[in-house]
N, C-alpha and C. Protein backbone atom coordinates (compact mmCIF):
# COMPACT_ATOMS: atom_id res chain seq x y z
N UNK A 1 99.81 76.79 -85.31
CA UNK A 1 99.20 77.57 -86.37
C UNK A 1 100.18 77.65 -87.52
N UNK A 2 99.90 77.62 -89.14
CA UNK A 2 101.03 77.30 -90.36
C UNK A 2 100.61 78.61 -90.55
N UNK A 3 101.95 78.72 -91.08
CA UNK A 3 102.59 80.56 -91.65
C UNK A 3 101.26 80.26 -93.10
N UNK A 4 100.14 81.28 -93.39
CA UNK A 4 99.66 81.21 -94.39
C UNK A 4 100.46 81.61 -96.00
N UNK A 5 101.77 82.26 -95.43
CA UNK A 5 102.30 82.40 -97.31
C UNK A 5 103.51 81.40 -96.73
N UNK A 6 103.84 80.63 -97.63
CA UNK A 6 104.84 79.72 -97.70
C UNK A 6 105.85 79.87 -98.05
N UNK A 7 106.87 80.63 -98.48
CA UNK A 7 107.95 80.82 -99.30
C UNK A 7 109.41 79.44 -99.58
N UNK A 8 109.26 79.88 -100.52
CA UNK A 8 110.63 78.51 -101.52
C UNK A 8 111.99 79.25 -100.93
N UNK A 9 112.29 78.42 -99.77
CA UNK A 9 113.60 78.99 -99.25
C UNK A 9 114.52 77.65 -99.05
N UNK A 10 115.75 77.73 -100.40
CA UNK A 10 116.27 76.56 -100.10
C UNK A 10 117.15 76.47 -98.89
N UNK A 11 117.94 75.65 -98.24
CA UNK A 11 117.98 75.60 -97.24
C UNK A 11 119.83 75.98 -97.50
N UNK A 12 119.98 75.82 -98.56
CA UNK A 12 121.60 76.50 -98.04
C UNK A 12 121.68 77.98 -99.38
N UNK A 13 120.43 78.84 -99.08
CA UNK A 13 120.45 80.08 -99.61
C UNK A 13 120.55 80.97 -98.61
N UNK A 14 121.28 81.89 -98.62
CA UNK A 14 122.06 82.78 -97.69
C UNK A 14 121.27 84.09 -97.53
N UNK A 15 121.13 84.45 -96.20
CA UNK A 15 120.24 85.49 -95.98
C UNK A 15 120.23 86.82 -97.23
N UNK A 16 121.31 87.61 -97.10
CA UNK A 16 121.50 88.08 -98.44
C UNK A 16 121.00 87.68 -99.74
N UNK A 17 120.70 86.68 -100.04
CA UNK A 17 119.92 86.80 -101.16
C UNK A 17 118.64 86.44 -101.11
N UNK A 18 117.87 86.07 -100.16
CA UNK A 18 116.73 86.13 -99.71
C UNK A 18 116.22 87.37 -100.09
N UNK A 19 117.17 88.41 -98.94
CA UNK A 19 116.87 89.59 -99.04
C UNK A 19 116.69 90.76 -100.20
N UNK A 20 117.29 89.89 -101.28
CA UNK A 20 117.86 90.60 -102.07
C UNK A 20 116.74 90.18 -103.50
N UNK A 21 116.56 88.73 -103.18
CA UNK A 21 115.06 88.08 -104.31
C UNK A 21 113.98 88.70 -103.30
N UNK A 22 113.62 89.62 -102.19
CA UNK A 22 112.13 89.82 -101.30
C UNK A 22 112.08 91.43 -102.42
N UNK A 23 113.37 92.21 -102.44
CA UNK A 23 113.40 93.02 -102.72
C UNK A 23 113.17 93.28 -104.01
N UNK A 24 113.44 92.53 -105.22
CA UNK A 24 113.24 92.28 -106.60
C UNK A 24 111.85 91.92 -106.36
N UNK A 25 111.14 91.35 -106.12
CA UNK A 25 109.57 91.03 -105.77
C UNK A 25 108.67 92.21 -105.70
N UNK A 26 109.24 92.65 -104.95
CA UNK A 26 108.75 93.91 -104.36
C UNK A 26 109.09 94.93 -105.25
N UNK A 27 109.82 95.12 -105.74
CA UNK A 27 110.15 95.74 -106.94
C UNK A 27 109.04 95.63 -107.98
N UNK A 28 109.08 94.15 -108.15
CA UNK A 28 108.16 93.99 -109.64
C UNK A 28 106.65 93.91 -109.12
N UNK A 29 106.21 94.10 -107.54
CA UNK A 29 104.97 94.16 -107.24
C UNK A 29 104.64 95.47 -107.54
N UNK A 30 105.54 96.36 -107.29
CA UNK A 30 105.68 97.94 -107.26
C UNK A 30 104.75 98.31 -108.92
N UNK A 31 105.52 97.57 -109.72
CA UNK A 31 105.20 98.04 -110.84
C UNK A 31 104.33 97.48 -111.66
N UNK A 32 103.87 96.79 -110.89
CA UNK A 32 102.63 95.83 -111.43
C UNK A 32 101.29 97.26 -110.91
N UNK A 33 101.25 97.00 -109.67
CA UNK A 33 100.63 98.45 -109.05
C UNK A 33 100.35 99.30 -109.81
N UNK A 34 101.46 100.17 -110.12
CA UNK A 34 101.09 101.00 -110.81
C UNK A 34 100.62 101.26 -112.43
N UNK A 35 100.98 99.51 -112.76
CA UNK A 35 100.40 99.80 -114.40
C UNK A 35 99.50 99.43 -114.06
N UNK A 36 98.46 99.00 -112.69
CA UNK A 36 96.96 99.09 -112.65
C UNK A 36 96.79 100.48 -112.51
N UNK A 37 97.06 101.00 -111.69
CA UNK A 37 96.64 102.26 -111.37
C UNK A 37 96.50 102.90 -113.17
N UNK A 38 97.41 102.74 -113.40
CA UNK A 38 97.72 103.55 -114.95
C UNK A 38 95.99 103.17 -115.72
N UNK A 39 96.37 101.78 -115.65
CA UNK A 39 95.20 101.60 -116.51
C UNK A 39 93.58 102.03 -115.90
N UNK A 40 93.62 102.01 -114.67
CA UNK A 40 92.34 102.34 -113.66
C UNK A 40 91.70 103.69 -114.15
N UNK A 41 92.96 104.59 -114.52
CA UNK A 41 92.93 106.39 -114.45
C UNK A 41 92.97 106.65 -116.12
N UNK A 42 93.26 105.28 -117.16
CA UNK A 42 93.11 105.99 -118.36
C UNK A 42 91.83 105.60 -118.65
N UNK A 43 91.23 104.75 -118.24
CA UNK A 43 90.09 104.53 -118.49
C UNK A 43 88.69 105.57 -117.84
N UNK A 44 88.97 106.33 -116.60
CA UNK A 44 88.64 107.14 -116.32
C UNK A 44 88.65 108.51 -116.93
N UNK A 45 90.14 108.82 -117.41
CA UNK A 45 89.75 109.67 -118.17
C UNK A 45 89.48 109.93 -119.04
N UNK A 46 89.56 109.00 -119.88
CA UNK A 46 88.33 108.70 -121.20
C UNK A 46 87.27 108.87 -121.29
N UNK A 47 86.58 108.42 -120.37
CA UNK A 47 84.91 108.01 -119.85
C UNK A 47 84.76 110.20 -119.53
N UNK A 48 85.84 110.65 -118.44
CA UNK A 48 85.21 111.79 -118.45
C UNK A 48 85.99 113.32 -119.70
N UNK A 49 86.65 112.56 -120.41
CA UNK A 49 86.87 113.00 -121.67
C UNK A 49 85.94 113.12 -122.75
N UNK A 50 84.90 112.20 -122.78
CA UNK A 50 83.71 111.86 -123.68
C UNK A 50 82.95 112.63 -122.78
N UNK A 51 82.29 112.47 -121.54
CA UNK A 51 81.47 113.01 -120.73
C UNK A 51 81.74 115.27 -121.24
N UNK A 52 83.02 115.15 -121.14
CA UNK A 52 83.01 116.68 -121.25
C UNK A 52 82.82 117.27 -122.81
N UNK A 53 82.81 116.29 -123.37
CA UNK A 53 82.30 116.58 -125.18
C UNK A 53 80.98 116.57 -125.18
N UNK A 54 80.61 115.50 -124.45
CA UNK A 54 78.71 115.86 -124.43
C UNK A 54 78.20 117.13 -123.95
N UNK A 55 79.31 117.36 -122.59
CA UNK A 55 78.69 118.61 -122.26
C UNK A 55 79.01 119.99 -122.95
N UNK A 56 79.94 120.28 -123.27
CA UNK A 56 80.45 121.19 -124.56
C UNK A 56 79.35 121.32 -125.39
N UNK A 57 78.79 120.06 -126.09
CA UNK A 57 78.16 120.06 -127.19
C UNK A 57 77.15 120.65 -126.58
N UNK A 58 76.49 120.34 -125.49
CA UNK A 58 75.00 120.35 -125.06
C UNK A 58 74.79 122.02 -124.89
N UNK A 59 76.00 122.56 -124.10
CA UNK A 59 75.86 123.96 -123.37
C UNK A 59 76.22 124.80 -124.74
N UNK A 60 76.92 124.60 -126.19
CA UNK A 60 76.56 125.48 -127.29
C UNK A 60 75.41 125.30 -127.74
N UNK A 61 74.66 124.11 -128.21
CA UNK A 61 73.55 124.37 -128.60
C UNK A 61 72.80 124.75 -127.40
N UNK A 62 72.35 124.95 -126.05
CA UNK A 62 71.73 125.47 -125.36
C UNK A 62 71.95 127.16 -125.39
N UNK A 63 73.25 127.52 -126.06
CA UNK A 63 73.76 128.48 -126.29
C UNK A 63 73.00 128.97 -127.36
N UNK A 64 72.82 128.68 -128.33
CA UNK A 64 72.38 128.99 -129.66
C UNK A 64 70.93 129.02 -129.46
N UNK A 65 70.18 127.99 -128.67
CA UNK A 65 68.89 128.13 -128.32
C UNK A 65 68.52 129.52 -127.38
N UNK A 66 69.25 129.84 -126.89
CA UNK A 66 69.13 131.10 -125.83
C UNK A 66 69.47 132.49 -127.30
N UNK A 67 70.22 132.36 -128.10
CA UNK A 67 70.40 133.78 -128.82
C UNK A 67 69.01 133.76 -129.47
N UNK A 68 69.00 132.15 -129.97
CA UNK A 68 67.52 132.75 -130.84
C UNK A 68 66.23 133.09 -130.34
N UNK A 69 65.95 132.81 -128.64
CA UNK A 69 65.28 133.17 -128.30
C UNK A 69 65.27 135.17 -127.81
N UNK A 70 66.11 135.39 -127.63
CA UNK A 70 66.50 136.50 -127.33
C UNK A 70 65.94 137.40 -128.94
N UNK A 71 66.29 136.82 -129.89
CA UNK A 71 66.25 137.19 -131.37
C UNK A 71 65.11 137.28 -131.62
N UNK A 72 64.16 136.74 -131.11
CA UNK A 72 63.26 136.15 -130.93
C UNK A 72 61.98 137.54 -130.51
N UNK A 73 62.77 137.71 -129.38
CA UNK A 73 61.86 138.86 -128.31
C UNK A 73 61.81 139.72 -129.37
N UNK A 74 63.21 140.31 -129.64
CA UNK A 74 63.56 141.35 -130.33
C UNK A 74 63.00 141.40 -131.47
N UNK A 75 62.35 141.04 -132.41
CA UNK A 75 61.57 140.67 -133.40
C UNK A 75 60.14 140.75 -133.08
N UNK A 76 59.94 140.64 -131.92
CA UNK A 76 58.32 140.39 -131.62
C UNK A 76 58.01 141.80 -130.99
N UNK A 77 59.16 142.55 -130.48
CA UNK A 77 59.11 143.49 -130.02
C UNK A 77 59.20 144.92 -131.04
N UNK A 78 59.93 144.46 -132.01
CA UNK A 78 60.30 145.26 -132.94
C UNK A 78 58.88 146.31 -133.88
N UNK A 79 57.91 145.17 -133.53
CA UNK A 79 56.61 145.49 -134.26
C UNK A 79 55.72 146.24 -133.32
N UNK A 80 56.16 146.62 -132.20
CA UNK A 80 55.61 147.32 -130.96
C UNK A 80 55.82 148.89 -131.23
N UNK A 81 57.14 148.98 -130.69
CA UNK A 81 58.40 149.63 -130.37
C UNK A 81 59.65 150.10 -131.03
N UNK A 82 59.58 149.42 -132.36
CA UNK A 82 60.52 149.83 -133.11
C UNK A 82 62.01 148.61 -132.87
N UNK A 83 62.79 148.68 -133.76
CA UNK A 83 63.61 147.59 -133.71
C UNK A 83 65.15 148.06 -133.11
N UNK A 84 65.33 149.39 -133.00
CA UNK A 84 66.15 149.92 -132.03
C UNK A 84 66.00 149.66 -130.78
N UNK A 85 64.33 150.49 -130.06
CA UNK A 85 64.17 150.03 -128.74
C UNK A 85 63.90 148.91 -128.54
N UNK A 86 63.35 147.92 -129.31
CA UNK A 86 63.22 146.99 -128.99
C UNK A 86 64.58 145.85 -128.32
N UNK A 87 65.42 146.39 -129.39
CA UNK A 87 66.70 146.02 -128.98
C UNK A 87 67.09 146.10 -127.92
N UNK A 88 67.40 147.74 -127.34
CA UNK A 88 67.77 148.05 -125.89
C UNK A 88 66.92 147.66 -124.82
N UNK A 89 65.42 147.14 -124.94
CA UNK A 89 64.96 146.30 -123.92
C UNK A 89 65.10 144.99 -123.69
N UNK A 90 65.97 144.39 -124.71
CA UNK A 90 65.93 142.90 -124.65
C UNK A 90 67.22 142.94 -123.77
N UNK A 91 68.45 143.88 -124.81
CA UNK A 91 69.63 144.03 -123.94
C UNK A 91 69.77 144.33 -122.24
N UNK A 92 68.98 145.28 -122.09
CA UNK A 92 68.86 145.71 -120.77
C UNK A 92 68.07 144.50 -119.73
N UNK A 93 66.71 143.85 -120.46
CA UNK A 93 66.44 142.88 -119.21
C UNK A 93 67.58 141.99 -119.31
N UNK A 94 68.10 141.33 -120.24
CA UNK A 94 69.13 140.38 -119.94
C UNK A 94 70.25 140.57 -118.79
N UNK A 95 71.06 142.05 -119.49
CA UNK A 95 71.97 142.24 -118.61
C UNK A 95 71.48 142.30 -116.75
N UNK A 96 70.33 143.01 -116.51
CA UNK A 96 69.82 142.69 -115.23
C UNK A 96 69.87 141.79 -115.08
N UNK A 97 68.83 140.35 -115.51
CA UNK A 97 69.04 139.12 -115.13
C UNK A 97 70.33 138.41 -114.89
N UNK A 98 71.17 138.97 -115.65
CA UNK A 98 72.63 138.33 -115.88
C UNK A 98 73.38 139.22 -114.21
N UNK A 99 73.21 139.94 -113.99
CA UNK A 99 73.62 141.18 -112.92
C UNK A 99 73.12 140.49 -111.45
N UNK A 100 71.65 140.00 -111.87
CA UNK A 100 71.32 139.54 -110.74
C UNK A 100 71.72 138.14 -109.76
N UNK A 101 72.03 137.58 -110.93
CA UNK A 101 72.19 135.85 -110.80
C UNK A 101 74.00 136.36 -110.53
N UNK A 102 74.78 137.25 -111.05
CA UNK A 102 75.65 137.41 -110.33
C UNK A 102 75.94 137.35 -109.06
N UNK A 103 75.26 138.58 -108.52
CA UNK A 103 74.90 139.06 -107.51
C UNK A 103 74.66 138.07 -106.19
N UNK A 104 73.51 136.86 -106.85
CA UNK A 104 73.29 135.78 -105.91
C UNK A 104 74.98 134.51 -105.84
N UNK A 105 75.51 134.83 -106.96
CA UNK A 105 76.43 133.56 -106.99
C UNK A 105 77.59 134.44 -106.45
N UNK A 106 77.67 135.55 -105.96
CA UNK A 106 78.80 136.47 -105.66
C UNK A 106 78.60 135.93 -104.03
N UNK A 107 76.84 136.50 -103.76
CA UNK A 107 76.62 135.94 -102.27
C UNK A 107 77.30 134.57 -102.10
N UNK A 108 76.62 133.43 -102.76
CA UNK A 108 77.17 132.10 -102.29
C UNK A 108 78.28 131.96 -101.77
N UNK A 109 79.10 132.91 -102.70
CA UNK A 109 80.99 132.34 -102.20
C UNK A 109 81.37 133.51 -101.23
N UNK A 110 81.05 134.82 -100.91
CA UNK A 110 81.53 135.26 -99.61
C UNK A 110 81.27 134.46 -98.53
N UNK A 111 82.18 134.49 -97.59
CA UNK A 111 82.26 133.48 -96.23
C UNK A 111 81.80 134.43 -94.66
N UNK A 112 80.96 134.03 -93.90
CA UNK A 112 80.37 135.22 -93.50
C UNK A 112 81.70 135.35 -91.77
N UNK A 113 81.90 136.53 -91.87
CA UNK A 113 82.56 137.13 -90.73
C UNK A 113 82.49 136.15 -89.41
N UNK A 114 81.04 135.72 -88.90
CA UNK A 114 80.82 134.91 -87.65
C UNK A 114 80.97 134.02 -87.95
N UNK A 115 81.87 133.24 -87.29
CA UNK A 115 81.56 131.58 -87.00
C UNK A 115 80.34 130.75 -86.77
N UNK A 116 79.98 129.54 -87.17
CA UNK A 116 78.74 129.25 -86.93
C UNK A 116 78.50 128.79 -85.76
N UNK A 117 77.86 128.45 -85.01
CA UNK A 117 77.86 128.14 -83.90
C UNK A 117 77.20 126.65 -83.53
């Protein structure tokens, strides 16, 4: 069966420097490695560098779409109820809703006492 890597070993080169060109190899394989890696991970974080600008962008204007709807109530309500109370009912269902969805995402992350079985 032939050794599949072949190596250029002249025949009156002395173990020591064999050892010593395996190790320089290995050296410069080392760092070949890692300027892939380098390049693998900048390109990644680019891709999710852009990715987190879309989402920024997306969740203020979803932001801005949520005040004006809120602005919204409060205005429609205002012609009911007056534009004071109207106010404190928009404030108050929100904060509930906001209280509640706490409440459920508070549940999610407590870890329950029993083991599961």
């Amino acid at each position: 069966m032939s050794d599949p890597v072949k190596f250029a070993v002249e025949e009156d080169e002395s173990l020591a420097s064999i050892v010593g060109r395996l190790a320089g190899e290995a050296r410069g394989l080392a760092t070949a490695e890692v300027a892939v890696y380098k390049a693998k991970f900048g390109e990644t974080a680019s891709a999710y560098k852009t990715a987190a600008m879309f989402f920024a962008v997306a969740g203020v204007l979803a932001l801005a779409a949520l005040i004006a709807l809120l602005v919204g109530a409060i205005l429609t309500l205002a012609t009911l109820v007056g534009p004071g109370w109207a106010t404190a009912i928009v404030v108050v269902a929100v904060l509930a809703i906001a209280g509640i969805l706490a409440m459920i995402g508070k549940s999610k992350l407590q870890t329950k006492s029993e083991p599961a079985s």
